[in-house]
N, C-alpha and C. Protein backbone atom coordinates (compact mmCIF):
# COMPACT_ATOMS: atom_id res chain seq x y z
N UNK A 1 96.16 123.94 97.11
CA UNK A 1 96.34 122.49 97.12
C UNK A 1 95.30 121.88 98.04
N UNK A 2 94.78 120.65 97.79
CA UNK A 2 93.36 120.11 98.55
C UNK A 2 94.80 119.55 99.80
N UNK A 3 93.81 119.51 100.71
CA UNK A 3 94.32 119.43 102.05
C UNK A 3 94.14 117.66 102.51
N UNK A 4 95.41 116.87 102.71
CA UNK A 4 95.15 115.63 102.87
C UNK A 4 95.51 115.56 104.06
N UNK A 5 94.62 114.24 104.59
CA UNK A 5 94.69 114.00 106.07
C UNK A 5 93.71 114.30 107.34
N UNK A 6 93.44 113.84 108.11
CA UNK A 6 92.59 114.72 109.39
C UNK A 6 92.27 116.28 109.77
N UNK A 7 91.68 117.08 109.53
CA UNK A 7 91.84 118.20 110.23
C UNK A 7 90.95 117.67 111.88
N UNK A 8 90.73 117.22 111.98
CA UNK A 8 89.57 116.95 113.15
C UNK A 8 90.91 116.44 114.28
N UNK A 9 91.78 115.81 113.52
CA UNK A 9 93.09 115.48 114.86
C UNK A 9 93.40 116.06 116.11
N UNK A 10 93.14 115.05 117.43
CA UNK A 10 93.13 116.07 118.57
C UNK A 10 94.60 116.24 119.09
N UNK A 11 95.34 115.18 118.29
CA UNK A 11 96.99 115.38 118.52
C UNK A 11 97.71 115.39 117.45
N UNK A 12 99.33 115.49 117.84
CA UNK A 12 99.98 114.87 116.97
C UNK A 12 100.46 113.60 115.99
N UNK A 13 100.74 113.61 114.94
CA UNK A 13 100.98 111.79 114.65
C UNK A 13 101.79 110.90 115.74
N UNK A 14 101.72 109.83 115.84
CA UNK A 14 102.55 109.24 116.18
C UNK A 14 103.94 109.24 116.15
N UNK A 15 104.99 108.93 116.39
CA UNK A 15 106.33 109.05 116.19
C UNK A 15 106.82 107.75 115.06
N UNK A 16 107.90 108.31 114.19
CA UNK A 16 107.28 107.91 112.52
C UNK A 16 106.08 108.67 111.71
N UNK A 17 105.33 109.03 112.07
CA UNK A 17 104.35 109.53 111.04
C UNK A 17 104.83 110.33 110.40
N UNK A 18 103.62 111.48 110.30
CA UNK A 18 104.42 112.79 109.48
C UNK A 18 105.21 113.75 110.33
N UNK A 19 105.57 114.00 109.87
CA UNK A 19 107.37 114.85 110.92
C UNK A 19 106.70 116.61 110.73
N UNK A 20 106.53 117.19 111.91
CA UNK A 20 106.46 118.49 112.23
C UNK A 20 106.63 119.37 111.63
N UNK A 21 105.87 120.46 111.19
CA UNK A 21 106.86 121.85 110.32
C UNK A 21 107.70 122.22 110.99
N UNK A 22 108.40 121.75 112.24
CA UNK A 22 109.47 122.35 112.83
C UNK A 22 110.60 121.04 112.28
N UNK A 23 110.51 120.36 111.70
CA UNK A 23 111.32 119.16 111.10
C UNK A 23 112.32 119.53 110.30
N UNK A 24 113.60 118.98 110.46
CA UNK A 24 114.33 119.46 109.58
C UNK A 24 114.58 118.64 108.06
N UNK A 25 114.63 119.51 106.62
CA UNK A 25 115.01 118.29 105.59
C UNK A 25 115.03 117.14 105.84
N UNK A 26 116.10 116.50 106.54
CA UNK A 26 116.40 115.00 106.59
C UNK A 26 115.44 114.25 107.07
N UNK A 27 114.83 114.77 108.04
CA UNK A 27 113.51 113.92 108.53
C UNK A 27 112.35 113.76 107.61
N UNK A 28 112.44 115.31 107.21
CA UNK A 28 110.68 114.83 105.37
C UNK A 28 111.50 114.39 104.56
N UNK A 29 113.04 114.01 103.89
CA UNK A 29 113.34 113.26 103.04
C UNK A 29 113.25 111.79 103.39
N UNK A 30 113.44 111.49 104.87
CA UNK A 30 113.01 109.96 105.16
C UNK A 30 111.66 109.34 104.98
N UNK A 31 110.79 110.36 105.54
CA UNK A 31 109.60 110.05 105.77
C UNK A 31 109.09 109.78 104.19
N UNK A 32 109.23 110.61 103.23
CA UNK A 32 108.60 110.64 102.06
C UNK A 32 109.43 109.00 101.47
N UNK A 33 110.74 108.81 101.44
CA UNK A 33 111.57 107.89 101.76
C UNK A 33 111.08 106.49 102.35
N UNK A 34 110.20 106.35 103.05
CA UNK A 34 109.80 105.60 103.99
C UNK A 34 108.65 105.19 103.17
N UNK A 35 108.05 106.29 102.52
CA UNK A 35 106.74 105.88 102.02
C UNK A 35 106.43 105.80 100.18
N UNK A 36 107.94 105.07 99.75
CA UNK A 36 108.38 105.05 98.09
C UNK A 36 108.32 106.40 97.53
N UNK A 37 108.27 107.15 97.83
CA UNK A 37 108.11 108.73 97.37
C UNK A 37 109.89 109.09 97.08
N UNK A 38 110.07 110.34 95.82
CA UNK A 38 110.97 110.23 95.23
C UNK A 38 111.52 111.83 95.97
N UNK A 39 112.56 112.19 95.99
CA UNK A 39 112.74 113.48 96.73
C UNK A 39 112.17 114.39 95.67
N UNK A 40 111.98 114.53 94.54
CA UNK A 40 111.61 115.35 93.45
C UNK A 40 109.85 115.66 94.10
N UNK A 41 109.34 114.42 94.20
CA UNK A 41 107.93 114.68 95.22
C UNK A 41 108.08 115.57 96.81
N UNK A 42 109.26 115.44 97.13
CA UNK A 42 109.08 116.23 97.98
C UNK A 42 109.59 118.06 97.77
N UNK A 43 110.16 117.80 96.61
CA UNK A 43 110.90 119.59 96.74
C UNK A 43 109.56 120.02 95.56
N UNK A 44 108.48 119.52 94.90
CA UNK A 44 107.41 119.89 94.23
C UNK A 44 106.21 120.02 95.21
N UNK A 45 105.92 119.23 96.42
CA UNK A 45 104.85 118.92 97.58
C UNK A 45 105.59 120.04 98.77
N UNK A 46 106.74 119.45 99.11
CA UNK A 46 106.89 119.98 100.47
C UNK A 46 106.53 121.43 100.58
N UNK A 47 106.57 122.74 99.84
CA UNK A 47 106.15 124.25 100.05
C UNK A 47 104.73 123.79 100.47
N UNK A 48 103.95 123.03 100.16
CA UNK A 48 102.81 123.09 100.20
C UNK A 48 102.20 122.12 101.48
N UNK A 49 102.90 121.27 101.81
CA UNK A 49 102.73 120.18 103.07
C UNK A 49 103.56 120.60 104.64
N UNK A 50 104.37 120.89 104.05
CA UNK A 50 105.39 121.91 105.56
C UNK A 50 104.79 123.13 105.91
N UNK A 51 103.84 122.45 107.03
CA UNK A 51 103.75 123.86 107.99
C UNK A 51 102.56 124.74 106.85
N UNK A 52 102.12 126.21 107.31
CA UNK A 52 101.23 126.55 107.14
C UNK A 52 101.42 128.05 106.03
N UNK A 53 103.19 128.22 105.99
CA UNK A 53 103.48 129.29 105.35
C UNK A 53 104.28 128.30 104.09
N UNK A 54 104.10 128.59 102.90
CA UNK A 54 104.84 128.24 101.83
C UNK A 54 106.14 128.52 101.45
N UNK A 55 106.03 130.08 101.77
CA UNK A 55 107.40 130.65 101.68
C UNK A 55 108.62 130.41 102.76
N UNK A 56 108.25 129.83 103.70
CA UNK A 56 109.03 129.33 104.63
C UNK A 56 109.25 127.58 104.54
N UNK A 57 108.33 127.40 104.27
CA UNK A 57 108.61 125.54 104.09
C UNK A 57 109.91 125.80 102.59
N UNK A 58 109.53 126.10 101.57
CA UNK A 58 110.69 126.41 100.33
C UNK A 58 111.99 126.57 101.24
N UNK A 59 112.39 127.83 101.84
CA UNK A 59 113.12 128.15 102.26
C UNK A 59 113.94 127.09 103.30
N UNK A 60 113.40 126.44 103.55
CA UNK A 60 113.65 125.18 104.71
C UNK A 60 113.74 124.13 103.69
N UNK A 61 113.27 124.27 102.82
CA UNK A 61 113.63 122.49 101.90
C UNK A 61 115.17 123.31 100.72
N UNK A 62 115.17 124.37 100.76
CA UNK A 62 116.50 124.88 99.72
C UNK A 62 118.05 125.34 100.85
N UNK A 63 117.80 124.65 102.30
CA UNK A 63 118.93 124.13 103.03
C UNK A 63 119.39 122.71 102.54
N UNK A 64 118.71 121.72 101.91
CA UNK A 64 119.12 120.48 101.25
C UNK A 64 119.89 121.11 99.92
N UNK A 65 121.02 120.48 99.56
CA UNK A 65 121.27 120.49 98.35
C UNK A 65 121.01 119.86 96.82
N UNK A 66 120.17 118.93 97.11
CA UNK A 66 119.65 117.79 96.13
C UNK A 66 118.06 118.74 95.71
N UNK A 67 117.68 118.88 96.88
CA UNK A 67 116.11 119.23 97.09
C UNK A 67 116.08 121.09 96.24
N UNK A 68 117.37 121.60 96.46
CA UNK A 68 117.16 123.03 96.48
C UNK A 68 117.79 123.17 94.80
N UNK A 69 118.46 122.12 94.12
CA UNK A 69 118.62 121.92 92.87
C UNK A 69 117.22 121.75 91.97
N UNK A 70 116.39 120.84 92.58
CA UNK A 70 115.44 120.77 92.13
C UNK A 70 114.19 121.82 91.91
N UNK A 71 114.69 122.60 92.66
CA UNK A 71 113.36 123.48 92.89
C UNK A 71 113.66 124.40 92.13
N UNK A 72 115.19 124.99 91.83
CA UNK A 72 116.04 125.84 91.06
C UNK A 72 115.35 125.41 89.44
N UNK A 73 115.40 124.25 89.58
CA UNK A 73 115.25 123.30 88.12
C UNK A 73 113.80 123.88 88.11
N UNK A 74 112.57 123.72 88.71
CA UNK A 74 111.17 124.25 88.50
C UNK A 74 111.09 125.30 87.85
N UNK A 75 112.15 126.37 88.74
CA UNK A 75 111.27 127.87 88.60
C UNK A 75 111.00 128.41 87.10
N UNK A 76 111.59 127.96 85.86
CA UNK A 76 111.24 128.28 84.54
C UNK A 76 110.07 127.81 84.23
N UNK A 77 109.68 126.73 84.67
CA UNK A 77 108.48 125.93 84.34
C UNK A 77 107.27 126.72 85.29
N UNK A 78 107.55 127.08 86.19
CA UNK A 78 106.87 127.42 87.11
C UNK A 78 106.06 128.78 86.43
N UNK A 79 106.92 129.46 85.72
CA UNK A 79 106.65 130.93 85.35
C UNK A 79 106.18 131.22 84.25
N UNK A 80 105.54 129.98 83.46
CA UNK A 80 105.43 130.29 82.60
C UNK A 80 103.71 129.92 82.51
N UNK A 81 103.05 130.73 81.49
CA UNK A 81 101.55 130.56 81.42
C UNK A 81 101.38 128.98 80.74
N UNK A 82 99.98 128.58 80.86
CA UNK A 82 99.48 127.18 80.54
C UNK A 82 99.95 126.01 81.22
N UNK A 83 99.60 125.23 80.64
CA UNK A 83 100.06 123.27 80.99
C UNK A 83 101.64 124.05 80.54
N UNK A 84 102.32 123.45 82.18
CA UNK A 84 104.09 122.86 82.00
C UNK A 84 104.39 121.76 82.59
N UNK A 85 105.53 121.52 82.60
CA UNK A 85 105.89 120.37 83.02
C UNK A 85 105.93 120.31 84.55
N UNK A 86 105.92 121.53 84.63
CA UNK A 86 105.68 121.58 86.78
C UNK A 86 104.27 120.89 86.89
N UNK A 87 103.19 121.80 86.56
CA UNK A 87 101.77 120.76 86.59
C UNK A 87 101.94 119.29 86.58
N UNK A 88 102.39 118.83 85.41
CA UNK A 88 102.76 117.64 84.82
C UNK A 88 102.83 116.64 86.19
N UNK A 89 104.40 117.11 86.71
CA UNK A 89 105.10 116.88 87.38
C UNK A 89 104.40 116.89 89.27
N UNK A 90 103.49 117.77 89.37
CA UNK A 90 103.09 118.15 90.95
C UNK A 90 101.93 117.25 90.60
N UNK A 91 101.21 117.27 89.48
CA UNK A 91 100.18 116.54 89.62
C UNK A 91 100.47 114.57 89.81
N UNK A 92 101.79 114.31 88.92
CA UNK A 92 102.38 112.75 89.36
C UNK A 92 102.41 112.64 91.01
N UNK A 93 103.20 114.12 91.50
CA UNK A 93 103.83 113.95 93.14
C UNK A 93 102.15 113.64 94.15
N UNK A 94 101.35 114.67 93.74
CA UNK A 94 99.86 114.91 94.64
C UNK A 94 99.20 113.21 94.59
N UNK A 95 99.39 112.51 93.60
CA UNK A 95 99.08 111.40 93.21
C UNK A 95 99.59 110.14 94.02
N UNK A 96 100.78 110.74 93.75
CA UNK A 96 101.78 109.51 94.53
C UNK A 96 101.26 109.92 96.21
N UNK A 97 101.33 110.77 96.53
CA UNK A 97 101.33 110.75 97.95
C UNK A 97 99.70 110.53 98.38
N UNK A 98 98.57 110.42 97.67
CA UNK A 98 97.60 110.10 97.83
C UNK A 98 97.15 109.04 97.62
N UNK A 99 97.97 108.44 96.83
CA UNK A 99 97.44 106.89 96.83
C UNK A 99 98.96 106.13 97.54
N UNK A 100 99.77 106.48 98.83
CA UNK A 100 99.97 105.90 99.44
C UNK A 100 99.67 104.78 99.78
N UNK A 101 99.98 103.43 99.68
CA UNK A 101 99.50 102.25 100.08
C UNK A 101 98.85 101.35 99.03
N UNK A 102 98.40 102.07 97.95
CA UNK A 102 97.15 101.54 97.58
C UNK A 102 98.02 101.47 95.83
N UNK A 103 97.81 100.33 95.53
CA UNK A 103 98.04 99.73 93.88
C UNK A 103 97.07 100.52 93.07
N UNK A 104 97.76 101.15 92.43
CA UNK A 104 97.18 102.37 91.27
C UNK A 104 97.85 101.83 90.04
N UNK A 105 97.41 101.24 88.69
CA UNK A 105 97.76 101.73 87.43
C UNK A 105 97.35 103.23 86.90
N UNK A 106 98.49 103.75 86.71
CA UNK A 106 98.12 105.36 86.22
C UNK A 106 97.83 105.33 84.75
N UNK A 107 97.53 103.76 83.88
CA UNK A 107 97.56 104.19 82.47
C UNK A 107 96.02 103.64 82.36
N UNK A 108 95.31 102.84 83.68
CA UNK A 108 94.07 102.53 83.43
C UNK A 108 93.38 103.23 82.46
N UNK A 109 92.97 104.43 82.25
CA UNK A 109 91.98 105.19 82.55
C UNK A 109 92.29 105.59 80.56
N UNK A 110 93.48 104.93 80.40
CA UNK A 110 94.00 105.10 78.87
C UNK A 110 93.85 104.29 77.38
N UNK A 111 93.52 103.25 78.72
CA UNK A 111 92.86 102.03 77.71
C UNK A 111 91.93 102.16 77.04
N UNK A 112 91.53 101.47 76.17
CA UNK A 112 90.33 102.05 75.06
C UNK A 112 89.15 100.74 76.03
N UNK A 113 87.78 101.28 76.25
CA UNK A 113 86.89 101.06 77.33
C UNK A 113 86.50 99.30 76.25
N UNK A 114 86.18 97.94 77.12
CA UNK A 114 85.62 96.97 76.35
C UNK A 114 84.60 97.38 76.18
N UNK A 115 84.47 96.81 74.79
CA UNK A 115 82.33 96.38 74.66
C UNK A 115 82.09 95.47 74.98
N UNK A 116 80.85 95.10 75.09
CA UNK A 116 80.04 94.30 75.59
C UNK A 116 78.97 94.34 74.82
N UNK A 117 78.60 93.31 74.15
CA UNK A 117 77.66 93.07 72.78
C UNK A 117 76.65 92.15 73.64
N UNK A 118 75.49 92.82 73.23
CA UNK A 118 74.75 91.53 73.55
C UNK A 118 73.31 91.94 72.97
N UNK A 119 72.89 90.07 72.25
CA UNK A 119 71.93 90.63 71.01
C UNK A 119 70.19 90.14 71.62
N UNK A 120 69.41 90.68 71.92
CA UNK A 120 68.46 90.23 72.07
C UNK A 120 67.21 89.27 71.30
């Protein structure tokens, strides 16, 4: 997963920012919470944003019961070869949390392009 945010940071965030890999559920369900993000973005993101081991951030987001349904709900999709709906789905979440702040139409890019005629 591309790596968002500062690596050059000589501290921690601020208090409110992003919440610690020592954070428990409730605090990355606020935060993501805080920032229109859906918990489904976080039980598809969080293995990958919590902390530096994957298999331990999972394990720490499947103490939630909402969050650890969801992830239950992945693993078929997860296992299977080609485009699934997990892609589908992580690629909406990577999206959402990257354009934080910022007014995105996601169907722009779907529109059929104008012409522009012009006769010399």
């Amino acid at each position: 997963m591309p790596r968002l945010g500062g690596a050059d940071a000589a501290s921690p965030s601020a208090p409110g920012g992003v919440p610690s890999a020592s954070a428990g559920v409730a605090e990355w369900k606020a935060t993501f919470a805080r920032l229109g993000l859906r918990p489904i973005d976080l039980a598809l993101l969080g293995p990958d944003v919590i902390g530096d081991d994957p298999v331990k951030a999972e394990a720490l987001l499947m103490q939630d019961p909402e969050i650890a349904g969801m992830l239950a709900d992945l693993v078929p999709s997860k296992a299977q070869i080609g485009r699934t709906s997990y892609e589908v789905k992580y690629a909406k979440a990577f999206l959402a949390v990257a354009n934080v702040g910022f007014k995105v139409d996601p169907l722009a890019y779907l529109y059929p392009e104008k012409r522009v005629v012009t006769r010399l």
